[in-house]
Protein backbone atom coordinates (compact mmCIF):
# COMPACT_ATOMS: atom_id res chain seq x y z
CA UNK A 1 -44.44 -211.91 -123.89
CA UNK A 2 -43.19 -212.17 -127.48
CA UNK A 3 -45.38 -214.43 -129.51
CA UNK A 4 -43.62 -217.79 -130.77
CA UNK A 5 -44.59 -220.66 -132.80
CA UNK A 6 -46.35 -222.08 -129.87
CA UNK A 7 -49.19 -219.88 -129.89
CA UNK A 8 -49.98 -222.25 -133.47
CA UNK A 9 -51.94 -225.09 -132.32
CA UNK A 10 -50.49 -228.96 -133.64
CA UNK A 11 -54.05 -228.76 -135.71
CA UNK A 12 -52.67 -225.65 -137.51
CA UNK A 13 -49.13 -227.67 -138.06
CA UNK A 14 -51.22 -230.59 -139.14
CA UNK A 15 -53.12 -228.52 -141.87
CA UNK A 16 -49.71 -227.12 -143.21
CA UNK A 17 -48.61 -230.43 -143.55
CA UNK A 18 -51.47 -231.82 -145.34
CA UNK A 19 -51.07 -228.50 -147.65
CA UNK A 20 -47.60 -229.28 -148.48
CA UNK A 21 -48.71 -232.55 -149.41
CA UNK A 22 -51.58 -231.82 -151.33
CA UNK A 23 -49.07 -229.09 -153.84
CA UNK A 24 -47.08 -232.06 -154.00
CA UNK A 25 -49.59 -234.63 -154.97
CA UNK A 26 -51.16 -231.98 -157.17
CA UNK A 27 -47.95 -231.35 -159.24
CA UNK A 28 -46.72 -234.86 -159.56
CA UNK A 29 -50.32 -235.64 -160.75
CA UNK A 30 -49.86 -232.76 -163.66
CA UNK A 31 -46.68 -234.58 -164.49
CA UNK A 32 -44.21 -232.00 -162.90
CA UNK A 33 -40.76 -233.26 -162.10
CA UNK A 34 -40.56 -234.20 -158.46
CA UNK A 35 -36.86 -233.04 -158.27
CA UNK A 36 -33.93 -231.40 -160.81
CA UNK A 37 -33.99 -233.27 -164.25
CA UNK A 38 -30.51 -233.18 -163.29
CA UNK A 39 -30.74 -235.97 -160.57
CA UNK A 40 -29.81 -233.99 -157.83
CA UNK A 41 -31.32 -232.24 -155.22
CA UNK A 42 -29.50 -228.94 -154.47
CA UNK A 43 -29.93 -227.12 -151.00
CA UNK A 44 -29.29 -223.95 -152.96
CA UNK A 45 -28.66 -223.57 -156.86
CA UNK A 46 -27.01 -220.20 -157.74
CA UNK A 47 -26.85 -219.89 -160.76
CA UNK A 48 -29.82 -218.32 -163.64
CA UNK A 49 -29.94 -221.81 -166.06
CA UNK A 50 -31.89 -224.87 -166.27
CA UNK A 51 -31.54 -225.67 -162.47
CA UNK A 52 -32.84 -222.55 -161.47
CA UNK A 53 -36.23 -223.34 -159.50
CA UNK A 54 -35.68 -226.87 -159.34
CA UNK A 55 -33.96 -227.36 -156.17
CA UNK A 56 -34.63 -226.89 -152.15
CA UNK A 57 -33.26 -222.72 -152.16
CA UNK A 58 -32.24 -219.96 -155.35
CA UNK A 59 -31.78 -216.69 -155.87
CA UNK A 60 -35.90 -216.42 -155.90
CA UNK A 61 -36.14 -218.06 -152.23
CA UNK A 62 -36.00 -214.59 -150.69
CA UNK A 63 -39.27 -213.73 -152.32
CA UNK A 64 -41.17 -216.44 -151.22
CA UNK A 65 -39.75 -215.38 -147.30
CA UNK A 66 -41.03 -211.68 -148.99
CA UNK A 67 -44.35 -213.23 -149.07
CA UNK A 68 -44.34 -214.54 -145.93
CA UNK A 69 -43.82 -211.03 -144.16
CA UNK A 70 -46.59 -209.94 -146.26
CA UNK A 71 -49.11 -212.63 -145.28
CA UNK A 72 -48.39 -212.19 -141.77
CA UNK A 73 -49.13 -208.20 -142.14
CA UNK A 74 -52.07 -208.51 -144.27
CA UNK A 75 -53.49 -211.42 -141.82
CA UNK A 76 -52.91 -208.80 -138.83
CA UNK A 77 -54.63 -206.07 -140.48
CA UNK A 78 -57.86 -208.01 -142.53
CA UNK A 79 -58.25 -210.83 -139.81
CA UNK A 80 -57.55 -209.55 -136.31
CA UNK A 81 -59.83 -211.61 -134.70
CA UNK A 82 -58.43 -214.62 -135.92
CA UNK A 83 -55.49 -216.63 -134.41
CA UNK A 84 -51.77 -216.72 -135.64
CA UNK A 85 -52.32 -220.54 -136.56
CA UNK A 86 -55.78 -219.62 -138.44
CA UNK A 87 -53.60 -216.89 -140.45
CA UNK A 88 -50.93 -219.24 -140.88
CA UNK A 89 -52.99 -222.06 -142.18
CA UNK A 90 -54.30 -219.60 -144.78
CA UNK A 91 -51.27 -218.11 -145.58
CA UNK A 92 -50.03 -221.53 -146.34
CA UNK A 93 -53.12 -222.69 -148.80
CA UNK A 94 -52.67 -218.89 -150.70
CA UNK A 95 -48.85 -219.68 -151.30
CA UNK A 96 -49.58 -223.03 -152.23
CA UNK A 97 -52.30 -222.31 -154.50
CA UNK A 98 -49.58 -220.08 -156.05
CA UNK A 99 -47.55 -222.18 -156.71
CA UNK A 100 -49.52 -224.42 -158.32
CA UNK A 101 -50.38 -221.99 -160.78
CA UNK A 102 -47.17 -220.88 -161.70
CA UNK A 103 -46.68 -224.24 -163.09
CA UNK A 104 -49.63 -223.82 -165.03
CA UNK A 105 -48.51 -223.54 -168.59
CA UNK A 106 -50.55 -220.89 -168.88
CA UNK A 107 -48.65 -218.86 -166.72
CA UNK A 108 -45.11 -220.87 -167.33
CA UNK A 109 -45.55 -219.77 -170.90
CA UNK A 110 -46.69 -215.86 -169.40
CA UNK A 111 -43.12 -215.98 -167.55
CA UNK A 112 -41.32 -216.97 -170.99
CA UNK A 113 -42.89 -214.29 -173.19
CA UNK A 114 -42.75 -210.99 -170.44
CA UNK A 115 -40.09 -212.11 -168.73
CA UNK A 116 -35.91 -212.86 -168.54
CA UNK A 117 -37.11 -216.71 -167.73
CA UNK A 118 -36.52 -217.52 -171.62
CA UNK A 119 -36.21 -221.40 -171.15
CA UNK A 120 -38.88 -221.74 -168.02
CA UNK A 121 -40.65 -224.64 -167.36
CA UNK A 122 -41.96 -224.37 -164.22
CA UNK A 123 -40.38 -225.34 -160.55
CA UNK A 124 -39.93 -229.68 -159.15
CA UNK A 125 -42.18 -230.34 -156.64
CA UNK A 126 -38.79 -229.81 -154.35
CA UNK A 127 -39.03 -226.65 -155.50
CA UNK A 128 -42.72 -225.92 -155.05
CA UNK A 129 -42.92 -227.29 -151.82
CA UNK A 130 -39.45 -225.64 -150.51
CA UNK A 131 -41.13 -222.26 -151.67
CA UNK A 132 -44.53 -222.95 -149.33
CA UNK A 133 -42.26 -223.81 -146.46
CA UNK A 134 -39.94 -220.62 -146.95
CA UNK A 135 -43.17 -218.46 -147.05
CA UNK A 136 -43.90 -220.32 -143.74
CA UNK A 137 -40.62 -219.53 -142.21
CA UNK A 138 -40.98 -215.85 -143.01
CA UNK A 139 -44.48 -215.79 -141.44
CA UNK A 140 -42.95 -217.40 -138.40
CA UNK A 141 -40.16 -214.53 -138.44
CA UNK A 142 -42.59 -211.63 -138.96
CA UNK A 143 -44.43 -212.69 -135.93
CA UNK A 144 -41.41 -212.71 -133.77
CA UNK A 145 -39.23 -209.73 -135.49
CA UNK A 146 -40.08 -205.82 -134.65
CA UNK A 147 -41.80 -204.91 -137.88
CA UNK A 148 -38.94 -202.22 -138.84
CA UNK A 149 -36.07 -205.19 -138.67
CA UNK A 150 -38.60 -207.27 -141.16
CA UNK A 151 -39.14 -204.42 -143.32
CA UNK A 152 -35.06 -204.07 -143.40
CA UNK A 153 -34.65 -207.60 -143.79
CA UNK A 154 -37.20 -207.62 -146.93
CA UNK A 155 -35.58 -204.27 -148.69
CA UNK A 156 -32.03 -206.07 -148.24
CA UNK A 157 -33.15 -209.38 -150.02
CA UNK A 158 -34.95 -207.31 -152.81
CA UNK A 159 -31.62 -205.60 -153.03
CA UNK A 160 -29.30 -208.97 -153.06
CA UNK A 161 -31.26 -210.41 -155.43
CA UNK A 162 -31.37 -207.33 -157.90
CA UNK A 163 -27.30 -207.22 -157.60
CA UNK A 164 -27.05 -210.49 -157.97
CA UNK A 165 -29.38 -211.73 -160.70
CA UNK A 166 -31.19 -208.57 -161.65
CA UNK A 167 -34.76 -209.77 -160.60
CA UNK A 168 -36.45 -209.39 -157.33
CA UNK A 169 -40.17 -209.81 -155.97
CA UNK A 170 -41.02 -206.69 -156.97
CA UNK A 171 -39.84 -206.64 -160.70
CA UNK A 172 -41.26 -209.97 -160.95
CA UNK A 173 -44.40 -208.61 -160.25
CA UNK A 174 -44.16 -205.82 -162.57
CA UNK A 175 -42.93 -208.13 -165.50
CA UNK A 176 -45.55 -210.28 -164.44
CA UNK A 177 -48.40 -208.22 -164.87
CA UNK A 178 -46.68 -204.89 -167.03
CA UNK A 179 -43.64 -206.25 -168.84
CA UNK A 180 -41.19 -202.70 -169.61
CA UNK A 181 -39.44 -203.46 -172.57
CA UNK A 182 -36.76 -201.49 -171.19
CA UNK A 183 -36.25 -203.56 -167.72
CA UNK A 184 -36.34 -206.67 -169.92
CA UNK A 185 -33.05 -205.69 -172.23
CA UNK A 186 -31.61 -204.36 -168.53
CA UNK A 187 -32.15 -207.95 -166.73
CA UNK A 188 -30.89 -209.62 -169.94
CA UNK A 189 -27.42 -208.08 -169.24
């Protein structure tokens, strides 16, 4: 029998809840915007300017569905013994604990200086919390895809996002960590 979201216990659903919460509390307490300074709340926001990571879905949602696939792999390999809903629970707190350091401005300012993200400053809580839950819902489809159609699914996003706005998970990484000079000019256009 395939495994489904089921096989997570309401506890598990509860604790994901009470996750998503918490980022939220945490950011509106650090004075993040809850949503777009813009007034609006955008189910996705195309387009690379000041809107960009403020609303529900952008060009960087397939990333955080990226790191959902991952977290379900890494929990099958490190933590075997423990249950989808255990991995998913701490899936969850690692995204979110993400996320609420990329709004650090330590790491805000990090993504100005290294990166194409030149006028940055940090996701809404929309935003923030959207990302947690996309993370969630690429968990939930690494557990129930074959692993090859997830890996194909992962290498087209990547690709999608590198046509369309010439960043991805992976060069965010890199830029993240080892800016290139060279990538930089190239994502600037």
């Amino acid at each position: 029998m395939a495994p489904s979201l089921r096989d997570i216990r309401p506890i598990h659903w509860g604790l994901v809840l009470a996750i998503l919460a918490l980022v939220a509390i945490e950011e509106l307490a650090t004075g993040r915007n809850a949503i777009c300074a813009c007034g609006t709340v955008q189910l996705w926001h195309g387009a690379l300017d000041a809107g960009n990571s403020q609303h529900i879905a952008d060009w960087y949602t397939p990333s955080h569905v990226i790191h959902g696939f991952l977290f379900y792999a890494l929990g099958r390999w490190l933590l075997p013994t423990r249950s989808p809903g255990e991995r998913l629970v701490l899936a969850v707190a690692i995204e979110a604990s993400w996320e609420m350091i990329e709004n650090s401005p330590i790491i805000i300012d990090r993504y100005r200086e290294a990166t194409i993200a030149l006028g940055y400053s940090g996701d809404s809580v929309v935003n923030s919390v959207a990302d947690v839950a996309w993370m969630a819902l690429g968990f939930a489809l690494a557990r129930r895809l074959p692993t090859g159609i997830t890996i194909v699914i992962a290498i087209l996003f990547e690709l999608a996002a590198l046509w369309a706005v010439r960043d991805n998970l992976t060069l965010n990484v890199l830029m993240l960590v080892w800016p290139v000079q060279a990538i930089k000019v190239w994502q600037g256009g």
